[in-house]
C-alpha atoms as a PDB file:
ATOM      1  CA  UNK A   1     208.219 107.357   4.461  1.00  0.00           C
ATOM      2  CA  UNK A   2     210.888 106.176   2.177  1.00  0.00           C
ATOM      3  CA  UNK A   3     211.634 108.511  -0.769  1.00  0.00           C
ATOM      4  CA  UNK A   4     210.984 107.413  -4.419  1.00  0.00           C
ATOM      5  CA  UNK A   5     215.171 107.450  -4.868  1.00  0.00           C
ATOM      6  CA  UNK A   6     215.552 104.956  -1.571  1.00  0.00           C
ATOM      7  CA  UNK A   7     212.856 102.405  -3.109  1.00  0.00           C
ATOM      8  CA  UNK A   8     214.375 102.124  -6.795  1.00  0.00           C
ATOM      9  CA  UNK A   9     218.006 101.532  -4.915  1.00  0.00           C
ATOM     10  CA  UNK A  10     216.134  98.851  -2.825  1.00  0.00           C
ATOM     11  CA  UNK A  11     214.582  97.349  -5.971  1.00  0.00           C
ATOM     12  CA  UNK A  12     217.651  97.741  -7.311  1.00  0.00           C
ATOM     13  CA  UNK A  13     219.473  95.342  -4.588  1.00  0.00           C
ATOM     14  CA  UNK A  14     216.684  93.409  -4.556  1.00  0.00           C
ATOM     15  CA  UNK A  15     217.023  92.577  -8.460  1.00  0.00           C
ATOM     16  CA  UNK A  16     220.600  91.890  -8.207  1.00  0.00           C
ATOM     17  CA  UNK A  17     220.628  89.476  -5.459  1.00  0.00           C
ATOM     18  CA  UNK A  18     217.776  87.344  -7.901  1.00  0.00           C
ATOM     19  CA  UNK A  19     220.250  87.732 -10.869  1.00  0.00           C
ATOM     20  CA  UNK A  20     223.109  86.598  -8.651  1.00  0.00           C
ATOM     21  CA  UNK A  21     220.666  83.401  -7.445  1.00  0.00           C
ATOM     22  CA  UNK A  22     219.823  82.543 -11.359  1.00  0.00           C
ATOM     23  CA  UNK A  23     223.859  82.711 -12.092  1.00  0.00           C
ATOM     24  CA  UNK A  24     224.284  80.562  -9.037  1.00  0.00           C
ATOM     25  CA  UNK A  25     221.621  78.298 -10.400  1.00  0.00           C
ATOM     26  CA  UNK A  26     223.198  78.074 -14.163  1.00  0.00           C
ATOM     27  CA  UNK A  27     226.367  77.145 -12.317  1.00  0.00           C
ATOM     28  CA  UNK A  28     225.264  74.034 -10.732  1.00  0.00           C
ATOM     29  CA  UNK A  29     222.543  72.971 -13.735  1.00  0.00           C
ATOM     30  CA  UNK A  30     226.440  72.778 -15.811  1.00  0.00           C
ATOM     31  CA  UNK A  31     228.037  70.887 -13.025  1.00  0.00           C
ATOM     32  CA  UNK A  32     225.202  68.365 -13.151  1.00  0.00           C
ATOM     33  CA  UNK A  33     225.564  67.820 -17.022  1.00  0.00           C
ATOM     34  CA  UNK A  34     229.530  68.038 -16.335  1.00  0.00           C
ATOM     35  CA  UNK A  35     228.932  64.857 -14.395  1.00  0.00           C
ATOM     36  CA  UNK A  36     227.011  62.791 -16.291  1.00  0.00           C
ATOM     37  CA  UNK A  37     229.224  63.480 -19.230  1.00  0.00           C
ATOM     38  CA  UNK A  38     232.043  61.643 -16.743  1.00  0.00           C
ATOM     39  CA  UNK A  39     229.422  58.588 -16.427  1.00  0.00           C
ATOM     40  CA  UNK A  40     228.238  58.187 -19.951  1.00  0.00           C
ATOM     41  CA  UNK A  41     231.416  59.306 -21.868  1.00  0.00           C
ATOM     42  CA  UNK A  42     234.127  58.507 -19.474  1.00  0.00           C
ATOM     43  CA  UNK A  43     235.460  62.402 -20.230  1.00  0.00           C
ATOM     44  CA  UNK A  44     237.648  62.444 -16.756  1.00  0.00           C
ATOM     45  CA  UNK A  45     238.857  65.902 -17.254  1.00  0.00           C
ATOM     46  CA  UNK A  46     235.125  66.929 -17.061  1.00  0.00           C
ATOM     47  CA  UNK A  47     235.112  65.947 -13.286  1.00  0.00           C
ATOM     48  CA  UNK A  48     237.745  68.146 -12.092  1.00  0.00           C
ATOM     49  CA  UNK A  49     236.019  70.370 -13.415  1.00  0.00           C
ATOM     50  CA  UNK A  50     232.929  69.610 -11.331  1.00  0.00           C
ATOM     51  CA  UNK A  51     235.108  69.152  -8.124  1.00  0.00           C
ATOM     52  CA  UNK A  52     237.017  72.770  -9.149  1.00  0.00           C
ATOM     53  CA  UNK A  53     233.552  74.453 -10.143  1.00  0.00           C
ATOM     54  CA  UNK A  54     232.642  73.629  -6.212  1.00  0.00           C
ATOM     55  CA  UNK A  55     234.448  76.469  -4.913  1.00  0.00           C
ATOM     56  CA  UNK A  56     232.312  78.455  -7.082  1.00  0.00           C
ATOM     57  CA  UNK A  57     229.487  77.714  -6.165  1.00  0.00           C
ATOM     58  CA  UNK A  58     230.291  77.804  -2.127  1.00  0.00           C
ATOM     59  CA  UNK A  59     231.578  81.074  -2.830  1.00  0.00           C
ATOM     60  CA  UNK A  60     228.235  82.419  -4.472  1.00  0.00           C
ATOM     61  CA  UNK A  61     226.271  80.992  -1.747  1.00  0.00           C
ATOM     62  CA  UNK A  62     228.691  82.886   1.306  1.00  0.00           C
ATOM     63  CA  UNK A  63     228.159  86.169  -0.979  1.00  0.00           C
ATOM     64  CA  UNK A  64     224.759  85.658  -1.636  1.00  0.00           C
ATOM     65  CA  UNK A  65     223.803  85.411   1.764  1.00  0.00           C
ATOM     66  CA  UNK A  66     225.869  88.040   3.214  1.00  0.00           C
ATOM     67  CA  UNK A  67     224.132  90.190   0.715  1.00  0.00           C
ATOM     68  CA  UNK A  68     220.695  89.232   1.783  1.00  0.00           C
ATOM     69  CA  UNK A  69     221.975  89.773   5.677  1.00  0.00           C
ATOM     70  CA  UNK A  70     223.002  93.530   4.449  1.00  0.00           C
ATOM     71  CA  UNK A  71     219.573  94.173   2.947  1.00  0.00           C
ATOM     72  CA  UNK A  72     217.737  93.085   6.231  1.00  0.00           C
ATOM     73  CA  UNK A  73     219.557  94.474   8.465  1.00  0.00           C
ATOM     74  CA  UNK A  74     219.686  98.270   6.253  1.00  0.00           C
ATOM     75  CA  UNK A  75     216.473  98.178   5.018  1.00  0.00           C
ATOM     76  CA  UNK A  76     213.966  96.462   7.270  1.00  0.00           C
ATOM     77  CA  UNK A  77     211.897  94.765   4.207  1.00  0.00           C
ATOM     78  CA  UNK A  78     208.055  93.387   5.036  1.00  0.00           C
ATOM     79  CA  UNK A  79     205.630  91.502   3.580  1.00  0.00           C
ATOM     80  CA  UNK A  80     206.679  90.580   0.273  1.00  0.00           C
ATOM     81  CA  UNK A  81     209.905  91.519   0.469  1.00  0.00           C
ATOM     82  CA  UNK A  82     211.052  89.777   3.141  1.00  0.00           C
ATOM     83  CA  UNK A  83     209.931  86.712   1.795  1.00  0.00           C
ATOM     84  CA  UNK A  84     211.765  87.266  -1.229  1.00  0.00           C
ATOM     85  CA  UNK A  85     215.052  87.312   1.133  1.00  0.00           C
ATOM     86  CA  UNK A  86     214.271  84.565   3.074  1.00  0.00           C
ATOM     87  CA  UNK A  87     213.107  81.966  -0.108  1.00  0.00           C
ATOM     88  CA  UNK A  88     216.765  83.388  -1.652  1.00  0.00           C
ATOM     89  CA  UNK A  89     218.275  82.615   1.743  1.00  0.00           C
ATOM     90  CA  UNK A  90     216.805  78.990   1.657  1.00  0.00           C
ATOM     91  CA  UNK A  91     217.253  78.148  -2.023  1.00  0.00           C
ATOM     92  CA  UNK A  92     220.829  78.968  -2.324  1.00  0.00           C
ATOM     93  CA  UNK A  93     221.309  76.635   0.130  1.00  0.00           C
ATOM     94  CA  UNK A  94     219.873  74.285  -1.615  1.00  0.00           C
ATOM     95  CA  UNK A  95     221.410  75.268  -4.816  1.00  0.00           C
ATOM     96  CA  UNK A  96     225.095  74.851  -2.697  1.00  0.00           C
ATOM     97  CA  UNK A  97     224.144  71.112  -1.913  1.00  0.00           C
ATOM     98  CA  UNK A  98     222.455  69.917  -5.274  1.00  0.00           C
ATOM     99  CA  UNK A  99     226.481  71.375  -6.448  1.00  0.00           C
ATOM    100  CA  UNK A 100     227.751  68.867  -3.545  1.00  0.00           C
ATOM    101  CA  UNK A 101     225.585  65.985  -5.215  1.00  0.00           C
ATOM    102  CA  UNK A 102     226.777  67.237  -8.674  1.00  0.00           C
ATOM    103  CA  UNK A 103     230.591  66.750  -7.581  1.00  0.00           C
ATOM    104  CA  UNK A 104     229.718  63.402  -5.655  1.00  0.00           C
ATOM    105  CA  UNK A 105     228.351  61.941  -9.008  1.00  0.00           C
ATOM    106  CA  UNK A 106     231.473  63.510 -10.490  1.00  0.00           C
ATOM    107  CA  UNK A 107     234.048  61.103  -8.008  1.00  0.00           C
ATOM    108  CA  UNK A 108     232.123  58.198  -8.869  1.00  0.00           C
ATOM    109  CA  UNK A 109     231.908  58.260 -12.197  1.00  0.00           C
ATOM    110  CA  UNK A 110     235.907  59.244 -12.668  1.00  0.00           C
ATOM    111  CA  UNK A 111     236.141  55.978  -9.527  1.00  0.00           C
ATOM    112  CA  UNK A 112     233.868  53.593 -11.885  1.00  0.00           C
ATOM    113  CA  UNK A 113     235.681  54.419 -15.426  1.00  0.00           C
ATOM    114  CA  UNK A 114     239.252  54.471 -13.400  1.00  0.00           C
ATOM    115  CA  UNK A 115     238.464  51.059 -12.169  1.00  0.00           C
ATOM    116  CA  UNK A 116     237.781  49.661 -15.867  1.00  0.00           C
ATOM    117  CA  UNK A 117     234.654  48.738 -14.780  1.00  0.00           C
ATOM    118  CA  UNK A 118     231.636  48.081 -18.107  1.00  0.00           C
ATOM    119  CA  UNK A 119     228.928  50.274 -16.961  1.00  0.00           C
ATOM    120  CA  UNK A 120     225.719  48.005 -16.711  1.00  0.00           C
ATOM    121  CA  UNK A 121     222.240  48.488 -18.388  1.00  0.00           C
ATOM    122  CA  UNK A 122     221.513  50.577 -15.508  1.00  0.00           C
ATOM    123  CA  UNK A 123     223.116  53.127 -17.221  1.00  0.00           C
ATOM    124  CA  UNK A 124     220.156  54.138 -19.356  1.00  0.00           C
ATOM    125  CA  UNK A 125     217.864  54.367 -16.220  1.00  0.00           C
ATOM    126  CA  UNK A 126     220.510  56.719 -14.233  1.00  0.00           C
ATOM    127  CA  UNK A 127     220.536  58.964 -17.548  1.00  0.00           C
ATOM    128  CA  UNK A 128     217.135  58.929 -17.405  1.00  0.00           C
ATOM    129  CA  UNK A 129     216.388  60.340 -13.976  1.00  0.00           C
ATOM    130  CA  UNK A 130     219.040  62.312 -13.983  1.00  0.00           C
ATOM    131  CA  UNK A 131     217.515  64.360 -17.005  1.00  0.00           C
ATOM    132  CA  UNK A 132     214.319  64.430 -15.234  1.00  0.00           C
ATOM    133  CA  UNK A 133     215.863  66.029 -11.851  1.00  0.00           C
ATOM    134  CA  UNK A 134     217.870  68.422 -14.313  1.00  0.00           C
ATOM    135  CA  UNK A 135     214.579  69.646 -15.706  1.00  0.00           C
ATOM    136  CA  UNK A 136     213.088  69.922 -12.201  1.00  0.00           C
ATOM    137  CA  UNK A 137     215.948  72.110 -11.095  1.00  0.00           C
ATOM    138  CA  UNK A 138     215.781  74.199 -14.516  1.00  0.00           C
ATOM    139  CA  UNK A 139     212.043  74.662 -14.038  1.00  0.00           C
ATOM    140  CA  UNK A 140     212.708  75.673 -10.483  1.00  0.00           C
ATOM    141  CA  UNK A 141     215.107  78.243 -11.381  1.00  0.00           C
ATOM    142  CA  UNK A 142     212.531  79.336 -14.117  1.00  0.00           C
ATOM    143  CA  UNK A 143     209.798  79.004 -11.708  1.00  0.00           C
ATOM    144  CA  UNK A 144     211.559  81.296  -9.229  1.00  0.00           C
ATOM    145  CA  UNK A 145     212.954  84.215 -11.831  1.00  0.00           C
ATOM    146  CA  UNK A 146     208.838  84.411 -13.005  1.00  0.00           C
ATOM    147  CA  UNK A 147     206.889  83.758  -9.740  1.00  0.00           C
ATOM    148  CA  UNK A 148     205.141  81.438 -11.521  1.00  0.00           C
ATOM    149  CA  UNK A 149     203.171  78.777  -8.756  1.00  0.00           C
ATOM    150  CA  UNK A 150     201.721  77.026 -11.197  1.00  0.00           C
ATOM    151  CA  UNK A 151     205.461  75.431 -12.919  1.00  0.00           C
ATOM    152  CA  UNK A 152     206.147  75.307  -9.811  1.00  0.00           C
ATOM    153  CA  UNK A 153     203.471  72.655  -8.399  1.00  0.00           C
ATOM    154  CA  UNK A 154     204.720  70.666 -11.345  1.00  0.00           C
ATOM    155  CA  UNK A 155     208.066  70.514 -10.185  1.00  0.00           C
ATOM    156  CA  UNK A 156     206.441  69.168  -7.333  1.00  0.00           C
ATOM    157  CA  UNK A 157     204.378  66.181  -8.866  1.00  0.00           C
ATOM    158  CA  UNK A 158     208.130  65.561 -11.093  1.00  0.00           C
ATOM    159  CA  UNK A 159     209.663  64.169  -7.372  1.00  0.00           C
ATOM    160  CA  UNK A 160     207.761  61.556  -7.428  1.00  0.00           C
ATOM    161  CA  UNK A 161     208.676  60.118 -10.833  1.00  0.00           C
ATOM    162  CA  UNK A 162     212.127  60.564  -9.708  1.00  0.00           C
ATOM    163  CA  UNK A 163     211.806  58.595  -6.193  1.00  0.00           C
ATOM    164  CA  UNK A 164     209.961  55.992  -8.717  1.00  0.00           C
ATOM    165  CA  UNK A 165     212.893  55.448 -10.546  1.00  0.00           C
ATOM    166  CA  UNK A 166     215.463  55.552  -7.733  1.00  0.00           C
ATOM    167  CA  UNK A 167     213.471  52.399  -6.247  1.00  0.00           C
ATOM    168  CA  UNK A 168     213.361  50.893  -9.812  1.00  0.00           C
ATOM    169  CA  UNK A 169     217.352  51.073 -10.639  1.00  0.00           C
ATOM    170  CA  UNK A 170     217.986  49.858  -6.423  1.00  0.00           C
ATOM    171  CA  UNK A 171     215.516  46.488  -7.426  1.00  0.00           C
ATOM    172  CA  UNK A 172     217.460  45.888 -10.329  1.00  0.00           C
ATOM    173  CA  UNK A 173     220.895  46.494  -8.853  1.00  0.00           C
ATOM    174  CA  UNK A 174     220.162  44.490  -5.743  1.00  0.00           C
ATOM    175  CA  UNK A 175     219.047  41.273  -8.199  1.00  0.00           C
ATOM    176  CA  UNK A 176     222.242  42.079  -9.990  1.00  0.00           C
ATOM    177  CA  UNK A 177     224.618  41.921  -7.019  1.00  0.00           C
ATOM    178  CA  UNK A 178     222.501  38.708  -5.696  1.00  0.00           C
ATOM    179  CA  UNK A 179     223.219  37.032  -8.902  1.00  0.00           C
ATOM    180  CA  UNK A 180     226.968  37.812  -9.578  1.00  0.00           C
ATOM    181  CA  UNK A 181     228.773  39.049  -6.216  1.00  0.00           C
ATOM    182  CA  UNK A 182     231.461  40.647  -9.144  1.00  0.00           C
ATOM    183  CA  UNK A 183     229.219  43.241  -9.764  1.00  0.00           C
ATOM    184  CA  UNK A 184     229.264  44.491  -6.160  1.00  0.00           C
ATOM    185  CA  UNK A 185     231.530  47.007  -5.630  1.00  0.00           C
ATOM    186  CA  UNK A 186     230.544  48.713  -9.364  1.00  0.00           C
ATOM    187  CA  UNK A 187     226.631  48.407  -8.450  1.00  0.00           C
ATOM    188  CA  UNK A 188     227.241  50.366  -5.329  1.00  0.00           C
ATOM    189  CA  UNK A 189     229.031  52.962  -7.003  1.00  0.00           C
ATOM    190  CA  UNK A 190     226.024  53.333  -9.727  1.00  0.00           C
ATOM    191  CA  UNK A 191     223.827  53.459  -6.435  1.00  0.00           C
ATOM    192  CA  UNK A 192     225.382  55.987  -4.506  1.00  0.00           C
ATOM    193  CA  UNK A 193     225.302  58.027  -8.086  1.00  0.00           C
ATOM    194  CA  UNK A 194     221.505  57.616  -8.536  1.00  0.00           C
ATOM    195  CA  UNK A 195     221.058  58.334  -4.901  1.00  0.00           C
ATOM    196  CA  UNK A 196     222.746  61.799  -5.337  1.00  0.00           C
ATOM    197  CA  UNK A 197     220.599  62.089  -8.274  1.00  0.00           C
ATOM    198  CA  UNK A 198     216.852  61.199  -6.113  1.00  0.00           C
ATOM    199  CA  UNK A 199     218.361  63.783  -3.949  1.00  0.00           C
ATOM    200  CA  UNK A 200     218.754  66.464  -6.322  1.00  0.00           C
ATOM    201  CA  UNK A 201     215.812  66.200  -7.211  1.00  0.00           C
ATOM    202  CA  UNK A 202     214.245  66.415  -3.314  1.00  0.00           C
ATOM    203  CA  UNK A 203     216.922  69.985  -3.623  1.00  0.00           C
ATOM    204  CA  UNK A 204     214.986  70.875  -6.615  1.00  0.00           C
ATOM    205  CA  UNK A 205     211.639  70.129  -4.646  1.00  0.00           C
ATOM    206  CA  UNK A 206     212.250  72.195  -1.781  1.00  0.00           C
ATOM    207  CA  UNK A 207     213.142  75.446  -4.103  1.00  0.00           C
ATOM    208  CA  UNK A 208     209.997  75.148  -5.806  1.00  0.00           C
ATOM    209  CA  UNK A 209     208.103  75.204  -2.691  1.00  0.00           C
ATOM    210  CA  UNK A 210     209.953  78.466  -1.630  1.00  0.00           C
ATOM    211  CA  UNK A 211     208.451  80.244  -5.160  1.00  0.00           C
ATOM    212  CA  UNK A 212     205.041  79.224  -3.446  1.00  0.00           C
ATOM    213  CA  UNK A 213     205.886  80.714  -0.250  1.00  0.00           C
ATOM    214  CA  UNK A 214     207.012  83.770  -1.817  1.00  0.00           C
ATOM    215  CA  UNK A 215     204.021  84.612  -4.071  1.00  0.00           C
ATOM    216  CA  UNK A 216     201.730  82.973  -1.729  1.00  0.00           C
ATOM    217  CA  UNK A 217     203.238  83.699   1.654  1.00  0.00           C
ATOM    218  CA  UNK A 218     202.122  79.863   2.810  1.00  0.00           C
ATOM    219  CA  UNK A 219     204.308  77.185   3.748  1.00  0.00           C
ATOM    220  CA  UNK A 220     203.993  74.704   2.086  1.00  0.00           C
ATOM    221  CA  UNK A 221     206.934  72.430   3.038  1.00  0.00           C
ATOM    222  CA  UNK A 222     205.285  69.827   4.772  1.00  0.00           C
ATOM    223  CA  UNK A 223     201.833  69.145   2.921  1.00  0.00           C
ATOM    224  CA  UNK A 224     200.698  66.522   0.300  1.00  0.00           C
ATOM    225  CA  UNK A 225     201.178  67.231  -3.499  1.00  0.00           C
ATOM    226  CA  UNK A 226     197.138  67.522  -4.110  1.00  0.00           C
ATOM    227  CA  UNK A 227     197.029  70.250  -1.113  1.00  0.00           C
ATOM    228  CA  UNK A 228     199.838  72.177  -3.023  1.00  0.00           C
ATOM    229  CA  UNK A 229     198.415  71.945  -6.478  1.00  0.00           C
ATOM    230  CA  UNK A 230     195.446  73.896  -4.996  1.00  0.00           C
ATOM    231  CA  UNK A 231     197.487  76.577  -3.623  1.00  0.00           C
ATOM    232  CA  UNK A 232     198.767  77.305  -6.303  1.00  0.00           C
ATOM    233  CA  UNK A 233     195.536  77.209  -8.549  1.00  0.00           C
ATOM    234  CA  UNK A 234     194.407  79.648  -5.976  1.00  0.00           C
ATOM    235  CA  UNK A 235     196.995  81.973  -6.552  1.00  0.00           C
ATOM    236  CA  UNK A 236     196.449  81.709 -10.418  1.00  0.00           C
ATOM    237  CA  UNK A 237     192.880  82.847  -9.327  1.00  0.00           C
ATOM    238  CA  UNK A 238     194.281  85.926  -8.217  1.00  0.00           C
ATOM    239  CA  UNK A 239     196.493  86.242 -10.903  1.00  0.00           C
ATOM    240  CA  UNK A 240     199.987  85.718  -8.714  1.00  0.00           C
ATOM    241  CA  UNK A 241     198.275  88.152  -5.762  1.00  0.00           C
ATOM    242  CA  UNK A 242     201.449  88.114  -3.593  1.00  0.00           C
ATOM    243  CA  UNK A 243     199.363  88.436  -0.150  1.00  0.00           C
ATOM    244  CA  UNK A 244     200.954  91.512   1.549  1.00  0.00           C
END
């Protein structure tokens, strides 16, 4: 049996692998507001910053998991523990490519003020969704430092106002480019940047469905948004039982 010294040092571990998730997660939530601060204020230096702030954020995610590797393979965690390692193993990952979306929106933003190109009305709408997959991430983040299921099934029903919005900005920059063929090579850029946004927001998705699986132990990656709500009232019924 494992003395009462070996399981604080393995709490220990385990607590500063979340810590080092959370400062992974604050990282990328900055390069996302880095990068719309390129779009909507044309501040250029901001998106080297982004691009530099990359490296970062691969590093964390090659330490992270070499951490988590080191625990497993030392300490044999079960149950609940090894979940914890595995959800941290799968949301820095996502965490790593929400910072590749970050830096993408970045480029084009530096590529569409470069070009002296007048941002369109579109503008507002790509502002717009990208504050609501910003809050998504941040509630994820939130979601997985408390093991809270329940702010994390509203992450979950957030996805789909983003996806709403991504189809509402490609309508109007489709009737845009139809109309005035000028507006072209600007409208794709704005597309590819709410794109990256619609997908940081799928990034953010997919971490909040890990903070399920850990307090739950279910997967719920592949099941509809009404079947996940339940899971997680269930687990609020049980007060966050973590199902050893």
């Amino acid at each position: 049996m494992p003395t009462e010294h070996t399981s604080k040092k393995f709490d220990a571990e385990l607590e500063a692998v979340r810590s080092r998730v959370l400062q992974m997660g604050g990282l990328v939530e900055q390069q996302i507001v880095r990068a719309m601060e390129v779009l909507v204020h044309g501040d250029l230096s901001l998106a080297d910053k982004v691009i530099a702030d990359d490296h970062r954020v691969n590093a964390l995610e090659v330490g992270i998991d070499d951490d988590c590797t080191h625990i497993i393979a030392k300490r044999q965690p079960t149950a609940s523990d090894l979940r914890m390692l595995m959800a941290v193993v799968k949301t820095i990952t996502d965490l790593e490519r929400i910072g590749d979306e970050a830096k993408k929106i970045a480029r084009m933003a530096k590529q569409l003020h470069q070009s002296g190109t007048r941002l369109s009305t579109q503008l507002a709408d790509v502002r717009y969704a990208c504050n609501i997959a910003l809050d998504m991430l941040n509630s994820s983040l939130d979601a997985f430092a408390r093991l809270d299921v329940s702010g994390a099934a509203k992450v979950v029903q957030q996805d789909e106002e983003v996806d709403e919005r991504f189809r509402a900005i490609l309508r109007q920059l489709m009737t845009f480019m139809m109309e005035d063929p000028r507006t072209i090579s600007a409208s794709i850029d704005i597309l590819f940047i709410a794109k990256a946004i619609e997908r940081i927001g799928d990034h953010a998705k997919n971490m909040s469905e890990y903070v399920v699986y850990l307090v739950k132990g279910k997967d719920v990656r592949h099941i509809t948004t009404e079947e996940l709500v339940k899971v997680a009232t269930e687990v609020d019924r049980f007060q966050g039982g973590s199902a050893d």
